[in-house]
Every structure is written in structure tokens, then in C-alpha cells.
Protein backbone atom coordinates (compact mmCIF):
# COMPACT_ATOMS: atom_id res chain seq x y z
CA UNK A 1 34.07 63.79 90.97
CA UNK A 2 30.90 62.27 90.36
CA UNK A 3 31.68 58.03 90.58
CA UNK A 4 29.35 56.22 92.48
CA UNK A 5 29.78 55.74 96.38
CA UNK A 6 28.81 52.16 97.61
CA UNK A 7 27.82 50.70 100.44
CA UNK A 8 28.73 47.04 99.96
CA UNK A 9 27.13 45.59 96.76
CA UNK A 10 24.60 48.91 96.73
CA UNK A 11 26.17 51.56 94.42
CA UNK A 12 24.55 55.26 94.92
CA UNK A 13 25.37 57.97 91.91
CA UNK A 14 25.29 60.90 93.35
CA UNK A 15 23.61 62.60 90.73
CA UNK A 16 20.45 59.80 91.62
CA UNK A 17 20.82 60.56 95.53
CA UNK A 18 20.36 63.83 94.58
CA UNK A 19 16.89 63.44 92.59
CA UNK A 20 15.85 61.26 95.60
CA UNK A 21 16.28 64.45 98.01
CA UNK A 22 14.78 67.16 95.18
CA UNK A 23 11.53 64.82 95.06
CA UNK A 24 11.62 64.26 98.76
CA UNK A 25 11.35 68.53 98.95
CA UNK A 26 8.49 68.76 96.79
CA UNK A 27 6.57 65.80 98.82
CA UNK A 28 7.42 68.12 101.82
CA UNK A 29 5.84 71.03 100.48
CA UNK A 30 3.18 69.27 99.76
CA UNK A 31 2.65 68.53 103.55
CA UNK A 32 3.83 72.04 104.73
CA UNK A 33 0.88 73.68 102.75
CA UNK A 34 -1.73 71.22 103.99
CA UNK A 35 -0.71 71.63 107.64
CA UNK A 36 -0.28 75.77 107.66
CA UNK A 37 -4.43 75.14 106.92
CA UNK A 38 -4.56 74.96 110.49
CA UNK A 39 -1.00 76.01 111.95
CA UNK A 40 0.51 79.65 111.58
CA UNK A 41 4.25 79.43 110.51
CA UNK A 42 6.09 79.33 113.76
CA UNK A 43 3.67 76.97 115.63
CA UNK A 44 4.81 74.70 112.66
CA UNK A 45 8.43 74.94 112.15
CA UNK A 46 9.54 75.44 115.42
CA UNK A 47 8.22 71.87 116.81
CA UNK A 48 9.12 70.61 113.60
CA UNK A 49 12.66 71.71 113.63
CA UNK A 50 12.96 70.45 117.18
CA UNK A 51 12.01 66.91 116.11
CA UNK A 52 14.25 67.39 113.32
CA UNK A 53 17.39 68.03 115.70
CA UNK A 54 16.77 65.60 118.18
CA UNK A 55 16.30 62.37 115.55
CA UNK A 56 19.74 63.51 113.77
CA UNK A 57 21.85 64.17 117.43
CA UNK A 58 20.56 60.94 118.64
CA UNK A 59 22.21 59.47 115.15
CA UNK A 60 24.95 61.00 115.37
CA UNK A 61 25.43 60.22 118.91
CA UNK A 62 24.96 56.83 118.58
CA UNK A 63 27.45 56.45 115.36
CA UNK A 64 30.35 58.78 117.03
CA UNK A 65 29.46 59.73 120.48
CA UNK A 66 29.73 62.93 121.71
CA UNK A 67 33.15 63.30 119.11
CA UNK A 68 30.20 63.78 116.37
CA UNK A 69 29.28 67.05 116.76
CA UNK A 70 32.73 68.43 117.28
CA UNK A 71 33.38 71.04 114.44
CA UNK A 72 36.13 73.51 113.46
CA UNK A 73 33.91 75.65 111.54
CA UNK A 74 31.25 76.32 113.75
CA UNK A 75 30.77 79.63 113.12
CA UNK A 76 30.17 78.86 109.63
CA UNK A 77 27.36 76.31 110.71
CA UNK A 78 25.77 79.60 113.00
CA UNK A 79 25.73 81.73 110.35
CA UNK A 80 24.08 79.35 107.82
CA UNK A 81 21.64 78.28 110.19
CA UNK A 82 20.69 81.77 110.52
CA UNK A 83 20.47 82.56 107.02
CA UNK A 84 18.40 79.26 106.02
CA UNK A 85 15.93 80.01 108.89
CA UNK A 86 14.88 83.06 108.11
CA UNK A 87 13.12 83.48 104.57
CA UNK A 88 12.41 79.70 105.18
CA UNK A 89 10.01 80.95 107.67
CA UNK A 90 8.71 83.69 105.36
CA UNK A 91 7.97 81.00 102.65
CA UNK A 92 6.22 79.19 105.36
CA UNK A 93 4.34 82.27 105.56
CA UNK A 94 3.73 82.88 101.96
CA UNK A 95 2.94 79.34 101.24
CA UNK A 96 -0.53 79.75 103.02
CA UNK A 97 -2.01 82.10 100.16
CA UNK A 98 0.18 80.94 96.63
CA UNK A 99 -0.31 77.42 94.77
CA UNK A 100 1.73 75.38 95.72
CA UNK A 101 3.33 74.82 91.91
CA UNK A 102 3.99 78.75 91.83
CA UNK A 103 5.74 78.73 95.08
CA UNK A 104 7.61 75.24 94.24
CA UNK A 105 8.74 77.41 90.69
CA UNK A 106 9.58 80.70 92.59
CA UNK A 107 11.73 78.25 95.10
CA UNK A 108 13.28 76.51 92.54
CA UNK A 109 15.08 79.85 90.86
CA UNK A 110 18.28 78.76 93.17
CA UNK A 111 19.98 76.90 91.03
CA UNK A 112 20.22 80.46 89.08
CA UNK A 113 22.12 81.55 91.77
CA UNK A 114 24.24 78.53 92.90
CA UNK A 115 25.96 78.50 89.24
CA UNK A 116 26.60 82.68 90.04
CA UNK A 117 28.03 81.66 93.42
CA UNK A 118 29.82 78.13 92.09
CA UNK A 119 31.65 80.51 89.17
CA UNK A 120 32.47 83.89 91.29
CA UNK A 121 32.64 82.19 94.66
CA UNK A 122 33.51 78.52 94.68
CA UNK A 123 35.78 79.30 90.77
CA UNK A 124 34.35 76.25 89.64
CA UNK A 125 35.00 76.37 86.06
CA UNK A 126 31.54 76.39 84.25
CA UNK A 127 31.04 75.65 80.72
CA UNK A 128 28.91 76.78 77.92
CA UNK A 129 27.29 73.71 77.89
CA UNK A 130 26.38 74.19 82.11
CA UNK A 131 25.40 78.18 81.29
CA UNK A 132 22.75 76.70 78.29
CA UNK A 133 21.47 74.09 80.62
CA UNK A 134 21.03 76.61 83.77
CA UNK A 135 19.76 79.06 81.12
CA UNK A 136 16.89 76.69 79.60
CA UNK A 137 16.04 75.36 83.26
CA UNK A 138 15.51 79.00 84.35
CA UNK A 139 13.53 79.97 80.89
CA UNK A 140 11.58 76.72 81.52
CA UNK A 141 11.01 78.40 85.25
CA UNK A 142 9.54 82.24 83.88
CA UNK A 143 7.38 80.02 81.52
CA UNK A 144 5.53 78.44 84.72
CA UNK A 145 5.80 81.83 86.58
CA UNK A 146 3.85 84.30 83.75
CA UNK A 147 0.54 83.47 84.52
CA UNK A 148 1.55 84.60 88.48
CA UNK A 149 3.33 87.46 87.97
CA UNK A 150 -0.43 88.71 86.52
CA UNK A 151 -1.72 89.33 89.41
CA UNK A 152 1.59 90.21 91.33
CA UNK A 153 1.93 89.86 95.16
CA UNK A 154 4.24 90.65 97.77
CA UNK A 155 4.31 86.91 98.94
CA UNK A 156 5.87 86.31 96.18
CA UNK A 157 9.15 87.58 97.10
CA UNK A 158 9.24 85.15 100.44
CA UNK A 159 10.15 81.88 98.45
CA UNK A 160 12.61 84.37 95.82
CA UNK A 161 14.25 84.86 98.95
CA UNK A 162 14.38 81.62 100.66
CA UNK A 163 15.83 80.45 96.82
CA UNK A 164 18.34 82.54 97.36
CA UNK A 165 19.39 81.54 101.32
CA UNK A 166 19.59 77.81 99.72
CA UNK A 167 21.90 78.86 96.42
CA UNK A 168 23.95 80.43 99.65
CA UNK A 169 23.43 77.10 101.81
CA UNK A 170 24.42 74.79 99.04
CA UNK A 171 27.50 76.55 97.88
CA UNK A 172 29.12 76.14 101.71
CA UNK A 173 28.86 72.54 101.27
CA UNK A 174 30.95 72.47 98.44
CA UNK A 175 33.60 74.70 100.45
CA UNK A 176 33.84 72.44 103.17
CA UNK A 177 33.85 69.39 101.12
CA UNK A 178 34.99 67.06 104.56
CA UNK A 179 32.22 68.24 107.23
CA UNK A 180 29.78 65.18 107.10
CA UNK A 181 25.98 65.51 105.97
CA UNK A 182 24.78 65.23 109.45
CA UNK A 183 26.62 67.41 110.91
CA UNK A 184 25.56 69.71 108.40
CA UNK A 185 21.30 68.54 108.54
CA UNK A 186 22.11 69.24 112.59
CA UNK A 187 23.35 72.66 112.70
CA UNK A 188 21.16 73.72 110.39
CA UNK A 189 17.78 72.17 112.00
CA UNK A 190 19.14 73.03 115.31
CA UNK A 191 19.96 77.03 114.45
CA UNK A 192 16.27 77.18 113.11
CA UNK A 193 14.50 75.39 116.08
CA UNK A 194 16.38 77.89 118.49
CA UNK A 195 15.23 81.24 116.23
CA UNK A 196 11.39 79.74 115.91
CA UNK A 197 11.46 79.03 119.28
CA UNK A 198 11.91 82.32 120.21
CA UNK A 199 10.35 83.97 117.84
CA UNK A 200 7.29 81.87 118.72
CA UNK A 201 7.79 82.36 122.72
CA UNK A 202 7.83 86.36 121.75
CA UNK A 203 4.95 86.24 119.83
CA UNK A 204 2.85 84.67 122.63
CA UNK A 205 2.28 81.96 119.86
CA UNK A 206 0.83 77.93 121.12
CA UNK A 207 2.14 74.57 120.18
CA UNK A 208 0.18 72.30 117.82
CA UNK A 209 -1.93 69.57 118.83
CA UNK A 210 -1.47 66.04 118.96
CA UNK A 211 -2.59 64.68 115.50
CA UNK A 212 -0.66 67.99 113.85
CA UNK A 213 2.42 66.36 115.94
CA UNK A 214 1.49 62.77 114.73
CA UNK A 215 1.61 64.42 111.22
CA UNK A 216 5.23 66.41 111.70
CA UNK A 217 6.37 63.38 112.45
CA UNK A 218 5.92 62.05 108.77
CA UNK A 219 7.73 64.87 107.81
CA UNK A 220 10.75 64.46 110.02
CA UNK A 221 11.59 61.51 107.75
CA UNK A 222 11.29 62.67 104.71
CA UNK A 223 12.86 65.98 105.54
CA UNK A 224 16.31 64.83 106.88
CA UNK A 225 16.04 61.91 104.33
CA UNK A 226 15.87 64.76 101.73
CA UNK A 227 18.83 67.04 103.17
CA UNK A 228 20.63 64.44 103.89
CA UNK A 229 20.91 63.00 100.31
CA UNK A 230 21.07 66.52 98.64
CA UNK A 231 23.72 67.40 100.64
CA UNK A 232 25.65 63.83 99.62
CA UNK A 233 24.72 64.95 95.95
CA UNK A 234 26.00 68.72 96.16
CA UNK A 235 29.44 67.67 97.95
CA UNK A 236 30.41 64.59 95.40
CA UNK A 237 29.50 66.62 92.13
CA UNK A 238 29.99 70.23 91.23
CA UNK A 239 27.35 72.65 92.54
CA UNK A 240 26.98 73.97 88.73
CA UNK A 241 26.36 70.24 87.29
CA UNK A 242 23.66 69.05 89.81
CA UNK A 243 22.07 72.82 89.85
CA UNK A 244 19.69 72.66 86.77
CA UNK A 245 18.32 68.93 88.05
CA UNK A 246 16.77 71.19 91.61
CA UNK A 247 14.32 72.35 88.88
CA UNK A 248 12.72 68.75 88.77
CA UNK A 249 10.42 69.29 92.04
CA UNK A 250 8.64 71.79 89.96
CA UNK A 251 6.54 69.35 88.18
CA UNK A 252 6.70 67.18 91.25
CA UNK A 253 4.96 69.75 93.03
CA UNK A 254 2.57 70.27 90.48
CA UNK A 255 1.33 66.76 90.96
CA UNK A 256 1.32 67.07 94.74
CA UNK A 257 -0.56 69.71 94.27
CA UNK A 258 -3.25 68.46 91.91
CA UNK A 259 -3.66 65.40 93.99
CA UNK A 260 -3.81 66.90 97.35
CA UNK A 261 -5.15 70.67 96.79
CA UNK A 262 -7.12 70.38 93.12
CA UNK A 263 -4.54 72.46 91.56
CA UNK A 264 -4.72 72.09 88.35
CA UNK A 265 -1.60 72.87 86.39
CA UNK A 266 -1.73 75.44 83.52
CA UNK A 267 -0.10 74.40 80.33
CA UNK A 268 2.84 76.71 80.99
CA UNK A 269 3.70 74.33 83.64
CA UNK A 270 4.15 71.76 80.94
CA UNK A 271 5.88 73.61 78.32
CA UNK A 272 8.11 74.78 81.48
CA UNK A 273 8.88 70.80 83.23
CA UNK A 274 10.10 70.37 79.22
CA UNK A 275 12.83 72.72 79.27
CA UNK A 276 13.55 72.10 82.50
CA UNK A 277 13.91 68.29 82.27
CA UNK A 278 16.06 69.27 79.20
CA UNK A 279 18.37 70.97 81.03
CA UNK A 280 19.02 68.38 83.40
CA UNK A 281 20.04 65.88 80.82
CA UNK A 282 22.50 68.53 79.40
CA UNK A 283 24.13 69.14 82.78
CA UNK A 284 24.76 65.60 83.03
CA UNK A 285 26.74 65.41 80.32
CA UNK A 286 30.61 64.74 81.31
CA UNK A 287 32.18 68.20 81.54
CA UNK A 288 36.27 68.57 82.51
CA UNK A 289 36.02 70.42 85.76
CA UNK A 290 39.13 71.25 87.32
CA UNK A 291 39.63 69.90 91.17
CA UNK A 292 38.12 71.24 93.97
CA UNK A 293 39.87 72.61 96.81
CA UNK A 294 39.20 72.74 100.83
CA UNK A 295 38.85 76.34 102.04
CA UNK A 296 39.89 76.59 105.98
């Protein structure tokens, strides 16, 4: 399950692909938090999304025509959409008034979920060895959370939320193991443009300017770039196995955060990347998993 894919001479690892898009998230964090300084949520994301969609229909139009975005699951598609928009936008929100390490570590609690969902939903088989490394990745996560939960806030629950809508997001890949990446990146960015929109048109909100544009447009990159290898990483390797390695953008974000905002990282945050980074290394360990199945 997890033997490199090439494209002529270049061999990708999936399990590397996947770091590429966890580090691309944290980078677009980074940029999310500097541009709510100025932008309320949905004059942000739904422009954003917009940009998203059109750059990934025009590739997919011009690698399979109009054939591309033909689906047999397209209800599954609408429903995820739906459930990824939603407490995406209220970590938008939240973003605005927590650090950005905090939210990156409240975020990053979905892999907690996805190995639930990848034992009791997908019947992946997980082993001890997957539970310990999940388990030390999530300790490592409550270690950089205590100094928050100190002076508790209702925010806080946006980005436990939107960790949850991912674990949900992530675990459809691996059911539909045969829908490409793009079509999944499209649907999704699509689905979230159309409820922002009209959220945004109810809510009498305006459009950004022109250098906020010029600066969404950075992000367009990096965002499908990082979707678009996650979701190459999460259907060529067990959802349980690649789960504990999500937990890397929390020191990613840290950095991001100390370079652009001043945050300075406490020392939990260190003591927390540790056993996080840890469990990464134990998840990739070879584990027997049994094979995976299409579900119609």
C-alpha cells in the first residue's frame, strides 16, 4: 500500500507527499491569520474558494474535458463539501483572536479521530504499535494545549470542530479509493465557495480589495498544492499510518507564527513537537494491514 508512485525517473512516497501538503497547511494558516487582520471570515473565504475552483476546473478541463468532472458519487462530494465548509469558516472566525500555534494544535487533534473512524468505519485493522503512536502524538498535542485551556474560550471549540469535519473528510477518501484528487480538491472548494457566497450575499458583507486579492492569490497555490498531495498521501497509505504525521504542522505553525506574528512558543510546545515527531516515526514503521476495499 504505501510503494512509491513515479512519474518517469521522479519517485514520490506517499508518506513524503503527504508531509509536503501538512507543511503547506501550516504555511496557509500562517497567511489566513495575517489577512483576517483586515478581512472578516466570509469576505475571505468566499473569493478565496472561488479562485480555488476555477484554477482546479480549468485543470481538469484541460487534462479530461468536460468527462473530468463526471462522478458517480456526487452526493457524497455535496455532503462533504458541506461538512468541510462549515466549522472551516468558524475557525476562520476563531483564528482572528487565538495564536496561531494554539489553533494549529487544537486543529491538529484529527488524526485522533481519523484512527476512531479508520478502525469503526473504514475496519482498517490498527495495531498497538498505530494506537501508541496516535496516543503519544495526541499526549504531545494536550502538552501544547495546557497553557490555553487556562484561560478557556469559546473560540476554542471552532478549530475542535473543524478537526473533526477533516478526520470525517479524510476517511471518505480512503472509501472511494478510485475518485481522483482533483476531483476531490473541486467539489470540495466548489461546495464552500457556493455556501460563503451566500452566506456573504445574506450578510450584506463586501469583497476584498485588490492587494488582499493579489495576496489570495499566493494562497491558491499553496492551498490546492497542499490538498492535492494530502489527498495522494491519505488514498495510497492507510488513514491510521499517515494520521499521527498531520501533527507535524504544529511546530510548523509555531515558527510561522514567531516569524510573522512574534509568537513566541512556550516550552510546552517543545516538549509537545517531541512526542509528536515521535509518533510519526513509529507510525511509519511497516505494519501488516489487511487490503482495502471500494465501497459503492
Amino acid at each position: 500500500m504505501t510503494e512509491n508512485y513515479h512519474l518517469r525517473s521522479i519517485h514520490f512516497p506517499p508518506i513524503l507527499v503527504g508531509l509536503t501538503g501538512f507543511i503547506c497547511f501550516a504555511a496557509l494558516g500562517a497567511l489566513i491569520k495575517l489577512l483576517r487582520l483586515d478581512l472578516d471570515p466570509l469576505s475571505l473565504i468566499a473569493p478565496w474558494l472561488a479562485m480555488n475552483t476555477l484554477v482546479m476546473g480549468a485543470w481538469i478541463y484541460w487534462r479530461s474535458g468536460w468527462s473530468g468532472f463526471k462522478t458517480k458519487i456526487i452526493s457524497i462530494h455535496l455532503i462533504r463539501g458541506v461538512i468541510m465548509c462549515l466549522p472551516f469558516l468558524g475557525g476562520v472566525y476563531a483564528l482572528h483572536y487565538v495564536s496561531l500555534s494554539l489553533y494549529s494544535t487544537l486543529l491538529n487533534t484529527s488524526p485522533f479521530f481519523l484512527v476512531l473512524l479508520a478502525s469503526f468505519w473504514l475496519h482498517e485493522s490498527v495495531s498497538p504499535k498505530i494506537w501508541l503512536a496516535v496516543a503519544l502524538g495526541f499526549i504531545g498535542v494536550l502538552i501544547c494545549l495546557k497553557p490555553g485551556w487556562e484561560s478557556f474560550s469559546w473560540f476554542l471549540l471552532a478549530p475542535l470542530l473543524a478537526a473533526m469535519s477533516h478526520a470525517v473528510g479524510n476517511a471518505w477518501l480512503r472509501r472511494y479509493p478510485k475518485e481522483p484528487e482533483s476531483r476531490w480538491v473541486f467539489y470540495q472548494e466548489l461546495l464552500g465557495c457556493i455556501v460563503a457566497g451566500l452566506l456573504l450575499w445574506i450578510t450584506g458583507g463586501k469583497l476584498p480589495e485588490y492587494n488582499h486579492l493579489v495576496l489570495m492569490g499566493s494562497m491558491v497555490g499553496i492551498d490546492i498544492l497542499a490538498m492535492t498531495t494530502v489527498f495522494f498521501a491519505f488514498k495510497r497509505m492507510e488513514s491510521s499510518r499517515i494520521a499521527p504525521w498531520v501533527y507535524i504542522q504544529i511546530p510548523a505553525s509555531a515558527i510561522a507564527g514567531w516569524l510573522l506574528f512574534d509568537e513566541i512558543p512556550a516550552w510546552t510546545t517543545a516538549v509537545g513537537a517531541t512526542l509528536i515527531i515521535l509518533g510519526g516515526y513509529l507510525a511509519l514503521s511497516k505494519q501488516p494491514y489487511g487490503p482495502q476495499e471500494e465501497v459503492d
